[in-house]
Protein backbone atom coordinates (compact mmCIF):
# COMPACT_ATOMS: atom_id res chain seq x y z
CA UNK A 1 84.89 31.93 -15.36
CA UNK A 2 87.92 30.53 -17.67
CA UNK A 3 91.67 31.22 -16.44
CA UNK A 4 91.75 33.57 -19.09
CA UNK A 5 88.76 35.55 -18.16
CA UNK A 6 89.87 35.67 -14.45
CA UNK A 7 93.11 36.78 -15.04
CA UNK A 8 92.11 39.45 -17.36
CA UNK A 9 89.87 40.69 -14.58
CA UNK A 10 92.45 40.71 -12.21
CA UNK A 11 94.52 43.04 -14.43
CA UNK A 12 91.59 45.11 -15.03
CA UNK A 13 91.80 45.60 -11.47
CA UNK A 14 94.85 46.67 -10.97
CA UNK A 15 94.35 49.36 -14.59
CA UNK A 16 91.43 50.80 -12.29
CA UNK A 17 92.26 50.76 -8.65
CA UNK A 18 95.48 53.80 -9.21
CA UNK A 19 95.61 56.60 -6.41
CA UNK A 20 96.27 60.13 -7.59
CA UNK A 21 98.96 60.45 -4.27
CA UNK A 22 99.67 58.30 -1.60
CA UNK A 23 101.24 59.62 1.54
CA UNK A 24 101.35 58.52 5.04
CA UNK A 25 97.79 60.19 5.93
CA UNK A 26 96.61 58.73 3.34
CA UNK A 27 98.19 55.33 4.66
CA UNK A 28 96.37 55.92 7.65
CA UNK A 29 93.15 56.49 6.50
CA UNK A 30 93.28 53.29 4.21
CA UNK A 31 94.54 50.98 6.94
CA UNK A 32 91.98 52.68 9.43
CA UNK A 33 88.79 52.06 7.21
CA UNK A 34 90.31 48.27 6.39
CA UNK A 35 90.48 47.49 10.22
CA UNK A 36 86.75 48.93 10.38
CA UNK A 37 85.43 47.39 7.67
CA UNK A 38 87.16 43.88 8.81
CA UNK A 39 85.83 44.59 12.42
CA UNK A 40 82.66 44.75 11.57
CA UNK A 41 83.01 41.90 9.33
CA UNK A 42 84.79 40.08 12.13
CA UNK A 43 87.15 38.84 10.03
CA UNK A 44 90.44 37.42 11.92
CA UNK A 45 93.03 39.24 9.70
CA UNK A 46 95.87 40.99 9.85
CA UNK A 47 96.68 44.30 7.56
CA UNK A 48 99.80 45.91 6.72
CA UNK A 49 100.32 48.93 4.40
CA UNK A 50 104.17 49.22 2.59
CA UNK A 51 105.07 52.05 0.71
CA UNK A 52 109.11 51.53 -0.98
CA UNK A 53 109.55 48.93 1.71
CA UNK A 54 108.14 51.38 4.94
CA UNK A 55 105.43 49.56 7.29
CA UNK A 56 103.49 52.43 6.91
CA UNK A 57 99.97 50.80 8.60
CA UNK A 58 99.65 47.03 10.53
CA UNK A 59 97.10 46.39 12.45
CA UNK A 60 96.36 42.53 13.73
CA UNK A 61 92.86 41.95 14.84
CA UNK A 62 91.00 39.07 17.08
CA UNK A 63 91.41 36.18 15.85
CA UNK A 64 94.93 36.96 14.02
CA UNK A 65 98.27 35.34 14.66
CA UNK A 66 101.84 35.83 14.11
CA UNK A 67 101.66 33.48 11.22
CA UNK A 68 99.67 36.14 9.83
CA UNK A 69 102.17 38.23 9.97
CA UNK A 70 104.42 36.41 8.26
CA UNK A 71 102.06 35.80 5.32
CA UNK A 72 101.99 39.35 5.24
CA UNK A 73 105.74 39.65 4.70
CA UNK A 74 105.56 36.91 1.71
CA UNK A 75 102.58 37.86 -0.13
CA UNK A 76 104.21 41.54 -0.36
CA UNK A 77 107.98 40.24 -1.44
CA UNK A 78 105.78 38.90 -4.53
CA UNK A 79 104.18 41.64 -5.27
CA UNK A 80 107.27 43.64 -4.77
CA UNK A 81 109.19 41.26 -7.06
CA UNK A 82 106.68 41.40 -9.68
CA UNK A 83 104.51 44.39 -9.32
CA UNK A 84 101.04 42.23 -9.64
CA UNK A 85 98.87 41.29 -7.22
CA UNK A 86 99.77 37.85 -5.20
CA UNK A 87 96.45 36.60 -6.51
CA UNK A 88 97.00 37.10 -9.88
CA UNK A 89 100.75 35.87 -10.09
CA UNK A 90 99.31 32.33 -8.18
CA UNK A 91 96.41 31.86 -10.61
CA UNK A 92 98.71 32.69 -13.28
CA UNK A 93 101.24 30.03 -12.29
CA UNK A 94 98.53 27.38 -11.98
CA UNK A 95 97.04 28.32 -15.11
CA UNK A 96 99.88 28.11 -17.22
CA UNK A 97 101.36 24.42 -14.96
CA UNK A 98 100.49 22.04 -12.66
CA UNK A 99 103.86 23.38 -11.11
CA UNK A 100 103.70 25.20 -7.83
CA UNK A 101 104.91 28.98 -8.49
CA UNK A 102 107.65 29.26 -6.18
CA UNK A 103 109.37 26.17 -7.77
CA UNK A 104 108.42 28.05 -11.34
CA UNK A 105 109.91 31.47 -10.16
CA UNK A 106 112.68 29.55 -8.23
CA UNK A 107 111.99 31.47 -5.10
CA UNK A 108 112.04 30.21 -1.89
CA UNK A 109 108.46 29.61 -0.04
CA UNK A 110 109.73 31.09 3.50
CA UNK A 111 110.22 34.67 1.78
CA UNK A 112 107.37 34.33 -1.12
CA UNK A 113 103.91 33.62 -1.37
CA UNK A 114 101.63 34.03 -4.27
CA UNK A 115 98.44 33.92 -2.68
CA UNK A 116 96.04 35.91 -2.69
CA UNK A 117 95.79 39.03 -0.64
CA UNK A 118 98.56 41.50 -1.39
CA UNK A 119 97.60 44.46 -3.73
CA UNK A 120 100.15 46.33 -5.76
CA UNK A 121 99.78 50.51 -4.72
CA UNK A 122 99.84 52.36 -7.36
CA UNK A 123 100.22 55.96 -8.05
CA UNK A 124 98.58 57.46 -11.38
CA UNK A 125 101.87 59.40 -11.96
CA UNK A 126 104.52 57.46 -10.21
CA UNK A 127 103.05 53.26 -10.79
CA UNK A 128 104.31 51.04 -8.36
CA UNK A 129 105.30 52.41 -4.95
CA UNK A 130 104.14 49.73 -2.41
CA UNK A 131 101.28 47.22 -1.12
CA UNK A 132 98.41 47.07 0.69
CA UNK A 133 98.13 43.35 2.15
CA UNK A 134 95.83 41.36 4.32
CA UNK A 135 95.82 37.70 5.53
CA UNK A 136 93.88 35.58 7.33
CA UNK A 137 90.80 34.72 5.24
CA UNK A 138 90.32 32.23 2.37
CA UNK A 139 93.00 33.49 -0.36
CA UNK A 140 90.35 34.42 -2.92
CA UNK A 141 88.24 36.07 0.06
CA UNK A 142 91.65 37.91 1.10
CA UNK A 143 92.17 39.34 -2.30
CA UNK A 144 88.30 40.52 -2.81
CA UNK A 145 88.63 41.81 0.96
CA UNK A 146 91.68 44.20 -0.63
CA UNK A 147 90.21 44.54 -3.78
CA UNK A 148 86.54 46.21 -1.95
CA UNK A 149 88.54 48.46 0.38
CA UNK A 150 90.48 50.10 -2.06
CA UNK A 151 87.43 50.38 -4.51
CA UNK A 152 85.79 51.87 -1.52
CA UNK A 153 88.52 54.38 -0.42
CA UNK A 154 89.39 55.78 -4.08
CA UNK A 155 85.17 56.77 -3.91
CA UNK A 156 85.85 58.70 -1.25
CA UNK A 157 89.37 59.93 -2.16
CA UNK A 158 88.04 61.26 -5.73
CA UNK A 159 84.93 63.02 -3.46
CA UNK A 160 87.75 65.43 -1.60
């Protein structure tokens, strides 16, 4: 797959993955199939649900550290700042330069990371309101990991 073509599909993803409402049960729910989904994976990751800045869902699960945590907190302040995905603001940056994106942005690596795993939440009447984030795996495997769940969940949220 070319930059272009993987880009593209990572905006297609965020055209398609829009939630009709988003409130904290719904929050719940979300974070509550993620951890179940990564248990049974037995993936080492922490997740963490922000809606307008509100840690609305965290769970950290074996395997997880605080570092995790504070990928978390970065990955999100990138989405927040840009209202893309972390995955698709880092492959952007490396597909336009060989120059690291923080540098390119001019933001400072201890608050930002654009790597893959944070998800912009977005409402079909409302756009952006949030993230849903998870670290701990292989950034590509992070961001498919996201990508999945919500897939998943909007199934079963359109079935209600």
């Amino acid at each position: 797959m070319t930059d272009s073509e993987l880009l593209a599909s990572l905006l297609d993803e965020e055209r398609r993955l829009v939630f009709p409402y988003f409130d904290h049960q719904v929050a719940w729910e979300l974070g509550s199939a993620m951890r179940e989904a990564a248990l049974e994976a037995d993936y080492p990751i922490a997740i963490l649900i922000r809606r307008s800045g509100q840690r609305m869902f965290h769970t950290a699960l074996p395997g997880s550290s605080a570092d995790n945590d504070a990928w978390l907190d970065r990955k999100s302040a990138v989405v927040d700042r840009f209202g893309h995905s972390s995955y698709y603001l880092g492959c952007q940056a490396r597909s336009v330069s060989d120059v690291d994106f923080n540098i390119a942005a001019r933001l400072d690596p201890e608050h930002f990371a654009a790597h893959g795993g944070a998800f912009p939440l977005l409402l079909e009447k409302g756009g952006f309101i949030g993230t849903v984030c998870v670290s701990g795996l292989p950034q590509a495997d992070d961001h498919r990991f996201v990508v999945e769940q919500i897939e998943l969940f909007l199934a079963t949220l359109a079935g209600r």
